[in-house]
C-alpha atoms as a PDB file:
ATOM      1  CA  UNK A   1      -8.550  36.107 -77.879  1.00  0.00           C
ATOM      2  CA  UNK A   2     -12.187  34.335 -78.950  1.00  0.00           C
ATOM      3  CA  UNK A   3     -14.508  33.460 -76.988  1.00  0.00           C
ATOM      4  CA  UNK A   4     -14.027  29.578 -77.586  1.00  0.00           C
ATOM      5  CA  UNK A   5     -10.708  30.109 -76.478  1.00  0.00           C
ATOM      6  CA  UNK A   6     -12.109  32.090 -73.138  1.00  0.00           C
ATOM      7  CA  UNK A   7     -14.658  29.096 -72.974  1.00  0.00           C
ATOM      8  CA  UNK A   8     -11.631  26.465 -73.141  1.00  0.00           C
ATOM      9  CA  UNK A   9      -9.877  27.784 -70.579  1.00  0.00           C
ATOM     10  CA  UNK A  10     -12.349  28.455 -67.914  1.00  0.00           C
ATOM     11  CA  UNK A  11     -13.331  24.653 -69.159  1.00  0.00           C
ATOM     12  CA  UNK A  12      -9.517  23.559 -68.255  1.00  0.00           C
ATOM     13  CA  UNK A  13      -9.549  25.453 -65.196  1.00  0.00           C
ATOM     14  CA  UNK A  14     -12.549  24.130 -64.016  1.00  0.00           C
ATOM     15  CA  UNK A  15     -11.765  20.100 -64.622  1.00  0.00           C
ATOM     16  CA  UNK A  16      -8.140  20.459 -63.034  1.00  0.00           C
ATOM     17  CA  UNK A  17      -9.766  22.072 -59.939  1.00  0.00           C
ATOM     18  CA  UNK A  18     -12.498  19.588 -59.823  1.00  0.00           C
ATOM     19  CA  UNK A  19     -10.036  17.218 -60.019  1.00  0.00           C
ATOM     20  CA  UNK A  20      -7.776  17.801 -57.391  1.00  0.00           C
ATOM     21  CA  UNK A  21     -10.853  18.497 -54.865  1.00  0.00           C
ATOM     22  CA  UNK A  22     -11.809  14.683 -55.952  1.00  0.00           C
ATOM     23  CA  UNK A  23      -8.303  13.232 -56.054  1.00  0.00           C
ATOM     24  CA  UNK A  24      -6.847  12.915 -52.345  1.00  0.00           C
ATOM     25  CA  UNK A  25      -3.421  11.321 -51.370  1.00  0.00           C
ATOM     26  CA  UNK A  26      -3.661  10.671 -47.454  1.00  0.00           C
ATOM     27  CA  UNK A  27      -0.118  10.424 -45.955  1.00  0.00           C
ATOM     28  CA  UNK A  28       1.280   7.331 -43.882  1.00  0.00           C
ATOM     29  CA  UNK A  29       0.471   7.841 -40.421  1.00  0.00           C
ATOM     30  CA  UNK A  30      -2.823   9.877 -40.927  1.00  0.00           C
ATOM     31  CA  UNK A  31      -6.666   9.121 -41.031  1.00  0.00           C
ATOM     32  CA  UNK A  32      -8.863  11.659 -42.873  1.00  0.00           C
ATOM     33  CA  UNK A  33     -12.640  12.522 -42.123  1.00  0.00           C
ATOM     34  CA  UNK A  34     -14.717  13.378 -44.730  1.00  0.00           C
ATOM     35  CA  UNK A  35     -18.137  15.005 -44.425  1.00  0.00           C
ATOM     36  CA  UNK A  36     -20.755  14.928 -46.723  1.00  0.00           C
ATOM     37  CA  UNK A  37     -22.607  18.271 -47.085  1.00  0.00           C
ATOM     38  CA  UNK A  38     -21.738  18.648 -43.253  1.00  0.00           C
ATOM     39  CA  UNK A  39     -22.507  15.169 -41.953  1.00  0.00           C
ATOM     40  CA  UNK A  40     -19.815  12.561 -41.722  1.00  0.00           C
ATOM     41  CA  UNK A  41     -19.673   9.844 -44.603  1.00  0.00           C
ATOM     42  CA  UNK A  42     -16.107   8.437 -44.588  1.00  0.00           C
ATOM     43  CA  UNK A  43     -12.602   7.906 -43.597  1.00  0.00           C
ATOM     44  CA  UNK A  44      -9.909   7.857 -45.746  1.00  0.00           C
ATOM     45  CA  UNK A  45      -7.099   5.916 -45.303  1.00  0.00           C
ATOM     46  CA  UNK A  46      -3.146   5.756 -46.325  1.00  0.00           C
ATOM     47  CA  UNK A  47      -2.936   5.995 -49.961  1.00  0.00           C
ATOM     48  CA  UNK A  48      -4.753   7.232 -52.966  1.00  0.00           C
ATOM     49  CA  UNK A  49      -8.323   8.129 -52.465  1.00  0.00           C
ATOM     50  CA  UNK A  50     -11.184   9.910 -54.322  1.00  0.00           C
ATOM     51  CA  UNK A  51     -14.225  11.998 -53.398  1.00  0.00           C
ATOM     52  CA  UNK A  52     -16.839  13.582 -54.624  1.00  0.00           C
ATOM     53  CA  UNK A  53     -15.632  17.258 -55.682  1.00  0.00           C
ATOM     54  CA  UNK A  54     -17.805  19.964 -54.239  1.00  0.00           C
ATOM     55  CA  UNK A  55     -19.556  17.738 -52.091  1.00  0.00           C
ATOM     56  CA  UNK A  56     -17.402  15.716 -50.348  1.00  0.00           C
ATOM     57  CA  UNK A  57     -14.568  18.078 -48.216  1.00  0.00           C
ATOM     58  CA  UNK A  58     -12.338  16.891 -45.812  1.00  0.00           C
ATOM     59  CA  UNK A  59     -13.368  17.606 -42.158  1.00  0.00           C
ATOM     60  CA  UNK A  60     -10.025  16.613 -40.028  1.00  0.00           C
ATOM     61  CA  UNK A  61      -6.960  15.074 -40.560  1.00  0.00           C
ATOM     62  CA  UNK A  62      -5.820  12.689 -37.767  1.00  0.00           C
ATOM     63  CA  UNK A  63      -2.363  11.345 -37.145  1.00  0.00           C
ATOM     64  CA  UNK A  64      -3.190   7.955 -36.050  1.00  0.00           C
ATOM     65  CA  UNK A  65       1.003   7.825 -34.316  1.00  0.00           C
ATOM     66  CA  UNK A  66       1.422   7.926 -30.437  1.00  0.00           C
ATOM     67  CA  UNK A  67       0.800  11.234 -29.394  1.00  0.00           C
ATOM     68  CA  UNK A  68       2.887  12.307 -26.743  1.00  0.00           C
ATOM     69  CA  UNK A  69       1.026  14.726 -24.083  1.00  0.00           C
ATOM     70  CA  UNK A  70       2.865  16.859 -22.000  1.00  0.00           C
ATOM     71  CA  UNK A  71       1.038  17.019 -18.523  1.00  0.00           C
ATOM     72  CA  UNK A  72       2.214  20.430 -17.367  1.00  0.00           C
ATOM     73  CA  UNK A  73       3.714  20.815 -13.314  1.00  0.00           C
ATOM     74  CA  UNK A  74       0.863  21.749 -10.586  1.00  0.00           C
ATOM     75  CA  UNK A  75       0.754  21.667  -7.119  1.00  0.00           C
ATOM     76  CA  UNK A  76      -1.244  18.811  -5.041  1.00  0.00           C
ATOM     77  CA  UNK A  77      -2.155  18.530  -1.488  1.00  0.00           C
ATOM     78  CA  UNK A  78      -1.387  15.500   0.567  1.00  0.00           C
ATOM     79  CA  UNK A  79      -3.501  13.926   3.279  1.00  0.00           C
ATOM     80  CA  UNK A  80      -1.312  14.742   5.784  1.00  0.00           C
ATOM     81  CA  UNK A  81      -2.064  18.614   4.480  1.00  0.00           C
ATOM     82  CA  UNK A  82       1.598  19.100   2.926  1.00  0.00           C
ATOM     83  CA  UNK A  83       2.089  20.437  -0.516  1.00  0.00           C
ATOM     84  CA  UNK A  84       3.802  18.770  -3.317  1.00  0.00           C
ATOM     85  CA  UNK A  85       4.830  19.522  -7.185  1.00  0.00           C
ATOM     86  CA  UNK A  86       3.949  16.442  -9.680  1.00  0.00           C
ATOM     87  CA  UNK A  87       4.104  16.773 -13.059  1.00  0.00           C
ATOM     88  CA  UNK A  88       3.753  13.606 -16.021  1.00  0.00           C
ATOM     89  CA  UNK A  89       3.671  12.821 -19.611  1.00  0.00           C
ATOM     90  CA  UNK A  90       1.282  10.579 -21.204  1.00  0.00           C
ATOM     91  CA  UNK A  91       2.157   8.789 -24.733  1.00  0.00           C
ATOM     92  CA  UNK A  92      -1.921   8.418 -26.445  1.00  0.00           C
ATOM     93  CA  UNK A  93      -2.746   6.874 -29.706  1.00  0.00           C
ATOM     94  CA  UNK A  94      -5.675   7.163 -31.561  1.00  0.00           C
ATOM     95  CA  UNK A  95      -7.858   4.481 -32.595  1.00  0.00           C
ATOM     96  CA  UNK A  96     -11.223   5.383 -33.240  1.00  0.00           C
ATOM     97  CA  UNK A  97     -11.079   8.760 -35.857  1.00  0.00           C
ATOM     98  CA  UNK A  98     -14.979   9.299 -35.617  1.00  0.00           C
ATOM     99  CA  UNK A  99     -14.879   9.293 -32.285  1.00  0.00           C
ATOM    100  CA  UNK A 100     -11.706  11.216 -31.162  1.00  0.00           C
ATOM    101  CA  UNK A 101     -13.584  13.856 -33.400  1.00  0.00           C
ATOM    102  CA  UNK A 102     -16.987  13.785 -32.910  1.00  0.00           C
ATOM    103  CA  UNK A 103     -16.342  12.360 -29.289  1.00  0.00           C
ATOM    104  CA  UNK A 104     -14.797  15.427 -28.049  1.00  0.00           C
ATOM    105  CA  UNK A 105     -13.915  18.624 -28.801  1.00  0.00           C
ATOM    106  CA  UNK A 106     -10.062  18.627 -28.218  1.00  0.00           C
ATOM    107  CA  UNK A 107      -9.134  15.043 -27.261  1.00  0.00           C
ATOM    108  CA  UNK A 108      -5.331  15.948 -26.068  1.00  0.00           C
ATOM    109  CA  UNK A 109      -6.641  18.762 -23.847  1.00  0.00           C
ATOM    110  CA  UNK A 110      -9.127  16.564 -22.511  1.00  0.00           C
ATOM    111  CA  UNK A 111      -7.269  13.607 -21.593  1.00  0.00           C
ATOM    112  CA  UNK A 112      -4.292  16.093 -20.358  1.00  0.00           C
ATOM    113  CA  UNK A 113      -7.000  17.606 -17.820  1.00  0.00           C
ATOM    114  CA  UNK A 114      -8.074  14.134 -17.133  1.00  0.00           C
ATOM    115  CA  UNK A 115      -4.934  13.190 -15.694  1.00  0.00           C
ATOM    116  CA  UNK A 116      -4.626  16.244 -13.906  1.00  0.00           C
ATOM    117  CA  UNK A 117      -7.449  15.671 -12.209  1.00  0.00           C
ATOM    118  CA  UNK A 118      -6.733  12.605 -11.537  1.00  0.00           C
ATOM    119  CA  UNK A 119      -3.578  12.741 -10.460  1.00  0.00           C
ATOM    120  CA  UNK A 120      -4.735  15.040  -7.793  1.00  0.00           C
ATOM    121  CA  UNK A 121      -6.964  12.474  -6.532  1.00  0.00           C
ATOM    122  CA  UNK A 122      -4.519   9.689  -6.120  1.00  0.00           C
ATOM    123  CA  UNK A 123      -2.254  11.879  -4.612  1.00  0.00           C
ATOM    124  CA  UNK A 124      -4.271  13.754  -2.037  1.00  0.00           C
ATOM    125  CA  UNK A 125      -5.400  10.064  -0.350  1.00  0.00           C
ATOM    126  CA  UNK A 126      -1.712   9.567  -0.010  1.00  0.00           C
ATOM    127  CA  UNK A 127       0.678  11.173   3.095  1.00  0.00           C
ATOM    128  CA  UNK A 128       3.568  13.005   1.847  1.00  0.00           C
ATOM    129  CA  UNK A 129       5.729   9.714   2.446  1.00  0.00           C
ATOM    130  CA  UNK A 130       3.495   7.328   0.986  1.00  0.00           C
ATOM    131  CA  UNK A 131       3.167   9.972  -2.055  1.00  0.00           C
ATOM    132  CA  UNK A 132       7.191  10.487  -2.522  1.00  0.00           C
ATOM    133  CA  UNK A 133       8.143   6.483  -2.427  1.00  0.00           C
ATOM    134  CA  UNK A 134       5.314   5.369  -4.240  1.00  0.00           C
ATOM    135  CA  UNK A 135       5.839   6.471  -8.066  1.00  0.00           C
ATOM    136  CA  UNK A 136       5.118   2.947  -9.553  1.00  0.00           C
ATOM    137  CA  UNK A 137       1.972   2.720  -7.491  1.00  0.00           C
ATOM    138  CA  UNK A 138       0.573   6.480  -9.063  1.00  0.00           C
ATOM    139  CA  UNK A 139       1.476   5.628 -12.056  1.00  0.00           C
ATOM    140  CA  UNK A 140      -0.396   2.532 -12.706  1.00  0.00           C
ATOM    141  CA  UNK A 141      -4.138   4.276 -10.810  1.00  0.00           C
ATOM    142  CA  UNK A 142      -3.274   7.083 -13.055  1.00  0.00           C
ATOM    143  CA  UNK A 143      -3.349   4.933 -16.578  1.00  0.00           C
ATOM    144  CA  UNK A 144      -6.354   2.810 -15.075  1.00  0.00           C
ATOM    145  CA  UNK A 145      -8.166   5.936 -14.301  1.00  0.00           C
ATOM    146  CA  UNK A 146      -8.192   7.570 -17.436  1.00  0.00           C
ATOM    147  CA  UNK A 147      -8.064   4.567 -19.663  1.00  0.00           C
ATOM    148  CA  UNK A 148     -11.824   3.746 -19.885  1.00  0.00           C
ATOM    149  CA  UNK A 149     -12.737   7.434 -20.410  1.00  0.00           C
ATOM    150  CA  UNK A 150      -9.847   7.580 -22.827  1.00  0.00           C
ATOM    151  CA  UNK A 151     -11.577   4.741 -24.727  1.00  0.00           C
ATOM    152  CA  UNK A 152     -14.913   6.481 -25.418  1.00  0.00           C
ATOM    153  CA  UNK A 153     -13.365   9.051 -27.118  1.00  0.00           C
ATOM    154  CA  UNK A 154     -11.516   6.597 -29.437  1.00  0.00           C
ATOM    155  CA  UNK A 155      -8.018   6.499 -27.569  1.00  0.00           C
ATOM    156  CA  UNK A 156      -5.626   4.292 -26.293  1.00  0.00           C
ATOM    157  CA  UNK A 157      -3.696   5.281 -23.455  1.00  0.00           C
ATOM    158  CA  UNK A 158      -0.394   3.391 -23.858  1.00  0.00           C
ATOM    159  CA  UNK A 159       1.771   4.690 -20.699  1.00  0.00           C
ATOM    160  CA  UNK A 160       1.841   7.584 -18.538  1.00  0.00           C
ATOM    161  CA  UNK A 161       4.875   8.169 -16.564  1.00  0.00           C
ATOM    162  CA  UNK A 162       5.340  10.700 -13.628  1.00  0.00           C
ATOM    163  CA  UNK A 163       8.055  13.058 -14.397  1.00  0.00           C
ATOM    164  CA  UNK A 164       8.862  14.535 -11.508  1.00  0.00           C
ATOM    165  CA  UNK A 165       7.088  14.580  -7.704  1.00  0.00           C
ATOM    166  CA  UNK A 166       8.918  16.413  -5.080  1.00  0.00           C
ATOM    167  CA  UNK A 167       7.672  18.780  -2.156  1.00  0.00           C
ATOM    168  CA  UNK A 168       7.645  22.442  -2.882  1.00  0.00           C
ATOM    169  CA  UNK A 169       9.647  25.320  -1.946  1.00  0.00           C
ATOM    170  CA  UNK A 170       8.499  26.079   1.259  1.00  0.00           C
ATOM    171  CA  UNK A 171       7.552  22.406   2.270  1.00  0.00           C
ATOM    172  CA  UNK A 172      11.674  21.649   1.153  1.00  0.00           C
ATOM    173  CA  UNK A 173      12.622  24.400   3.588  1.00  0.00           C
ATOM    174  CA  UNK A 174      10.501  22.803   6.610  1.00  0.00           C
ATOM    175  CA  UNK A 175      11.507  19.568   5.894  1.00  0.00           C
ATOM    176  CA  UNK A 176      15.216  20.536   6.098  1.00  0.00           C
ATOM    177  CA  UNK A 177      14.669  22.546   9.156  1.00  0.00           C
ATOM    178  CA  UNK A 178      12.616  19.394  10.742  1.00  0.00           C
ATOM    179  CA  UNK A 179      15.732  17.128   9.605  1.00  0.00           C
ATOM    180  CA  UNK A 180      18.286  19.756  11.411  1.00  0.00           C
ATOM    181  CA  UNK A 181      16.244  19.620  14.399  1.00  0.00           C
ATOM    182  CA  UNK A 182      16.318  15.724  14.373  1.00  0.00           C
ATOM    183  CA  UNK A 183      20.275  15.745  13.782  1.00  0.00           C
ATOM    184  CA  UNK A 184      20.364  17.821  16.725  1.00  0.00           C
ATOM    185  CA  UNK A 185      18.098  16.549  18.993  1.00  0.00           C
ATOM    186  CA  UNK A 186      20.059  12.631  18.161  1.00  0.00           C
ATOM    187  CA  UNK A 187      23.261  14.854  18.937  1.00  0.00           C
ATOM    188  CA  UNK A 188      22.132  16.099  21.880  1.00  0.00           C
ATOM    189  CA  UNK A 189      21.347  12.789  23.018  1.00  0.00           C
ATOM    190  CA  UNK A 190      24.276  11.128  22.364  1.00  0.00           C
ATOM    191  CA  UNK A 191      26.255  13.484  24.105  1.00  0.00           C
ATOM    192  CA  UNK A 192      23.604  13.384  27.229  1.00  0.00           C
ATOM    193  CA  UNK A 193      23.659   9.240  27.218  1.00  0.00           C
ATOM    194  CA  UNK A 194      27.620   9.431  27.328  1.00  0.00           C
ATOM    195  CA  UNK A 195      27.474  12.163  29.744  1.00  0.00           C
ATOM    196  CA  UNK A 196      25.493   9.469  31.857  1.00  0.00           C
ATOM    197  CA  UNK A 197      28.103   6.718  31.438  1.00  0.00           C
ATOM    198  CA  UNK A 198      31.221   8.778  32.112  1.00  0.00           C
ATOM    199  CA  UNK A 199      29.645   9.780  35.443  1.00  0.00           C
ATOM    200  CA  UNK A 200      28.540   6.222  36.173  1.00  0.00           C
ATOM    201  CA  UNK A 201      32.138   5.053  35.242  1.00  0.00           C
ATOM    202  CA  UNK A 202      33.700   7.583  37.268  1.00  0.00           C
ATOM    203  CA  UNK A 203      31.029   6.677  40.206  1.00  0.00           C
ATOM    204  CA  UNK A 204      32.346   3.077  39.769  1.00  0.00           C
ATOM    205  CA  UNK A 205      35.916   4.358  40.004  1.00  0.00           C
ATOM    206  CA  UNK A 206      35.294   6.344  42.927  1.00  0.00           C
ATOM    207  CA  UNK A 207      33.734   3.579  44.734  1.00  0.00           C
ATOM    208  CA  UNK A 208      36.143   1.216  43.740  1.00  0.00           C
ATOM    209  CA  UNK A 209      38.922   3.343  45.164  1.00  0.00           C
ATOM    210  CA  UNK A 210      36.790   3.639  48.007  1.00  0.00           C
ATOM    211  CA  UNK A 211      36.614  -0.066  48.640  1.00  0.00           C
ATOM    212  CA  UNK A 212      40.716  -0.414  48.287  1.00  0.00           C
ATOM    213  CA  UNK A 213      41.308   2.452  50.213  1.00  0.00           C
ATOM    214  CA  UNK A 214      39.610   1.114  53.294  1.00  0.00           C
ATOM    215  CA  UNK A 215      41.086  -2.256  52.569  1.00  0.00           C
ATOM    216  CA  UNK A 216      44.505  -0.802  52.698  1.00  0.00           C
ATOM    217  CA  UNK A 217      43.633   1.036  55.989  1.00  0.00           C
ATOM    218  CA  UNK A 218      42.475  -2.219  57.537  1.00  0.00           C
ATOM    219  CA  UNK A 219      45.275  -4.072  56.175  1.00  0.00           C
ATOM    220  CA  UNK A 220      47.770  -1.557  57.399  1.00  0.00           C
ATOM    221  CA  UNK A 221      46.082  -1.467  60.849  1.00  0.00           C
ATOM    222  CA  UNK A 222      46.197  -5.271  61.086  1.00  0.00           C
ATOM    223  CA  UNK A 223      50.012  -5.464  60.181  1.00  0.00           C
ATOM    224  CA  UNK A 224      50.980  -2.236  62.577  1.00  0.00           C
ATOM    225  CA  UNK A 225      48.766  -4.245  65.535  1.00  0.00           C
ATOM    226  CA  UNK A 226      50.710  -7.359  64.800  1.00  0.00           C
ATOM    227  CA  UNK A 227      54.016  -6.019  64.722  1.00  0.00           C
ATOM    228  CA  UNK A 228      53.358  -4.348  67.951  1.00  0.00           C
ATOM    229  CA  UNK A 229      52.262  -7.231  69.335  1.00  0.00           C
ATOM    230  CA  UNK A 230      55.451  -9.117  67.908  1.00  0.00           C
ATOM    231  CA  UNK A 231      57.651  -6.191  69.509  1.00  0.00           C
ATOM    232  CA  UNK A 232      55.449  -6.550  73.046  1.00  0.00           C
ATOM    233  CA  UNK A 233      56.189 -10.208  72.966  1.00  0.00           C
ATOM    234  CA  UNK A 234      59.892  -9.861  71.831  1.00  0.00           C
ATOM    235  CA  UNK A 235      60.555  -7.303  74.704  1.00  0.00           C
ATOM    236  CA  UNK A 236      58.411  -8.185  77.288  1.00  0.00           C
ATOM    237  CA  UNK A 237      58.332  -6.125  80.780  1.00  0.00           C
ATOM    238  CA  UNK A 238      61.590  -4.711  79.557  1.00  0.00           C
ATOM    239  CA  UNK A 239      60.094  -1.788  77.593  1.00  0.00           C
ATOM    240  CA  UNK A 240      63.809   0.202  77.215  1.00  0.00           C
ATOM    241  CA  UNK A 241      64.203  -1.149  73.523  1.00  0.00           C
ATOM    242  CA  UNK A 242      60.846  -0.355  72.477  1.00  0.00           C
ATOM    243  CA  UNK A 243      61.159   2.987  73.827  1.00  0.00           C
ATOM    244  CA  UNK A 244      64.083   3.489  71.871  1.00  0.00           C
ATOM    245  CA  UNK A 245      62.643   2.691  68.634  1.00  0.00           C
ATOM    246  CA  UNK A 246      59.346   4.815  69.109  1.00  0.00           C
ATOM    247  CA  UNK A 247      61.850   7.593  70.175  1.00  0.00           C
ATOM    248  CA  UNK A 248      63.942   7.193  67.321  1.00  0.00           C
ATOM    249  CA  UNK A 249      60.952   7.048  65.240  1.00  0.00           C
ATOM    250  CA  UNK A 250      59.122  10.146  67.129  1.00  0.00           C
ATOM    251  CA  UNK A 251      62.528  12.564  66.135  1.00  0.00           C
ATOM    252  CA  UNK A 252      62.300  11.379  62.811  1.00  0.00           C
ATOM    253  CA  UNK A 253      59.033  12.591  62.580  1.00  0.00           C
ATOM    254  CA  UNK A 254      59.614  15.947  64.157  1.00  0.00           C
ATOM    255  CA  UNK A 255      62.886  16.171  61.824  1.00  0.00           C
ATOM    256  CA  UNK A 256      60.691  16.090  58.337  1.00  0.00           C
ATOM    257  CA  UNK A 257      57.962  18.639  60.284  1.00  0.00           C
ATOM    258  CA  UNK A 258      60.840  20.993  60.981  1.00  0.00           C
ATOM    259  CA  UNK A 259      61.921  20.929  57.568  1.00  0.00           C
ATOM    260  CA  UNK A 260      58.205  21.371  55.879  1.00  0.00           C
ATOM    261  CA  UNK A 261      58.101  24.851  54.015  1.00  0.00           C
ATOM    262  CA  UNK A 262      55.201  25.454  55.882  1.00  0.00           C
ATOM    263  CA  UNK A 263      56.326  24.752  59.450  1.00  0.00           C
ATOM    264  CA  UNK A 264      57.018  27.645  61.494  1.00  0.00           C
ATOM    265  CA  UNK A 265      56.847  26.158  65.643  1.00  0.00           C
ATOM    266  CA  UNK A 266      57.750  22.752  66.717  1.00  0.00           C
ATOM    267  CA  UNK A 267      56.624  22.277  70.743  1.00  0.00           C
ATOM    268  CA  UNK A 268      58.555  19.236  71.916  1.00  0.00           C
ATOM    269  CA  UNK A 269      57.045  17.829  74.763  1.00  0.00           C
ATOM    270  CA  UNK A 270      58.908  18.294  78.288  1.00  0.00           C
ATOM    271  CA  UNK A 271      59.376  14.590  79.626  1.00  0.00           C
ATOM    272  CA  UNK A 272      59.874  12.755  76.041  1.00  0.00           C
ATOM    273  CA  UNK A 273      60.404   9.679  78.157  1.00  0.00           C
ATOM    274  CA  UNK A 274      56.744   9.678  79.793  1.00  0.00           C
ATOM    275  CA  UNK A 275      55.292  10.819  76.649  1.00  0.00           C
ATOM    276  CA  UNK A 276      56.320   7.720  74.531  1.00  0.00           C
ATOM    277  CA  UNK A 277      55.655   5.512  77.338  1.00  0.00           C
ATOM    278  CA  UNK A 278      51.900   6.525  77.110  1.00  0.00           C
ATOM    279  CA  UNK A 279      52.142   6.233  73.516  1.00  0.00           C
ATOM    280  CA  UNK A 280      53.671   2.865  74.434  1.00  0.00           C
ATOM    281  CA  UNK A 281      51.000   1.521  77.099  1.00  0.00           C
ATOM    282  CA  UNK A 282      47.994   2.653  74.692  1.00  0.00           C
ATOM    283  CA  UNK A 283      49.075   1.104  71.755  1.00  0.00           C
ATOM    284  CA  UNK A 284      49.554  -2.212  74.060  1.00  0.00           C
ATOM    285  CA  UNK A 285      46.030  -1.750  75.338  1.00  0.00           C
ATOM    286  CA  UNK A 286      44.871  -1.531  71.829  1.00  0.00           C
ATOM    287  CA  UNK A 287      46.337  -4.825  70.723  1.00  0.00           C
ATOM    288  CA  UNK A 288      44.956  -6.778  73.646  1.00  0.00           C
END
């Protein structure tokens, strides 16, 4: 081999590197930095572009889609001191190249710590109850919050949604055990308020029997006291007939205690006679 041939080659090798340093074909989707001898010059958009080989390079390549930023799960404390687990996702586009490069360092791990932060803010001025029910309302401080700092660095912060917010472990645990207690204690009551009004029901009853019971006994003692009176009338100073009927009356009486299981003496008076006469003249007294 010559050395023009050498020469050629070297030649050949040297334009097609040159030129594929100075041709560049920047995808759909993508924004391209270039950097002139370490200071920034241009962007290069979609399509076929060209730059100056060996002093030109290409600094970054940016996707100009929506990002989507995973905001990873951490625990916040409530106002109300209780401890919750929040996590959220954020969907980003870049708008600005320049400055989502020269801006900051790492733009997705600075907006995800933005929210973060943020998110721990909104949530610790809310009580656990407030913070649980209120998804819509985090959600919207959160995107105002980080939106204006998320434009500075050339981004666009099109949505952030909350994933997930619930309490954690060990506040889930004292929650349920709170929510037993309340069960119970509502239990408890229930049983103690109709407690109350089966006792005041069966006071009513009582009392009510009470009531009827005396009105019987008064009614009874106003019919006997009229009968007798009836009989005194009917009979008059001849008391032999009413003597028979309070006799007849009096062995009856003896006849069922005689045959009463738990009987065991019967005493019969000696003059039966005199003894329902007195019955006789007292129960006349009485009526007058």
């Amino acid at each position: 081999m010559t050395g023009m041939t050498v020469v050629s080659i070297v030649l050949l090798v040297f334009v097609a590197v040159t030129v594929a340093k100075g041709v560049r074909i920047v995808a759909q989707g993508e924004e391209w930095i270039v950097q002139r001898l370490g200071k920034y010059r241009t962007t290069l958009l979609p399509g076929l572009r060209f730059i100056i080989p060996y002093v030109d390079a290409v600094a970054y390549k940016v996707t100009t889609k929506d990002i989507i930023l995973d905001v990873q799960e951490q625990e916040v404390i409530t106002r109300d001191n209780a401890v919750i687990v929040v996590n959220a996702i954020a969907f980003i586009k870049v708008t600005d190249p320049v400055k989502a490069v020269y801006g900051v360092q790492d733009f997705a791990e600075a907006i995800r710590n933005m929210i973060m932060t943020t998110l721990r803010s909104i949530v610790g001025e809310m009580e656990l109850d407030q913070a649980l029910s209120s998804r819509d309302t985090i959600k919207a401080r959160l995107k105002a919050g980080v939106a204006d700092e998320a434009l500075d660095w050339g981004l666009t912060v099109k949505s952030v949604e909350i994933q997930d917010i619930k309490p954690s472990a060990s506040m889930q645990r004292a929650m349920e055990m709170q929510a037993s207690a309340e069960r119970e204690r509502k239990a408890m009551v229930t049983r103690a308020e109709g407690e109350k009004q089966s006792m005041i029901l069966n006071a009513e009853a009582r009392l009510e029997s009470a009531k009827r019971d005396a009105a019987a006994q008064v009614t009874l003692a106003e019919a006997s006291a009229q009968a007798i009176g009836k009989i005194n009338r009917a009979f008059g100073e001849n008391e032999l007939p009413m003597l028979y009927l309070l006799g007849e009356k009096y062995v009856a009486s003896l006849t069922r205690l005689a045959e009463s299981a738990n009987s065991k003496i019967v005493l019969l008076p000696a003059d039966l006679q005199s003894s329902l006469r007195g019955l006789l003249q007292r129960a006349t007294r009485n009526d007058q």
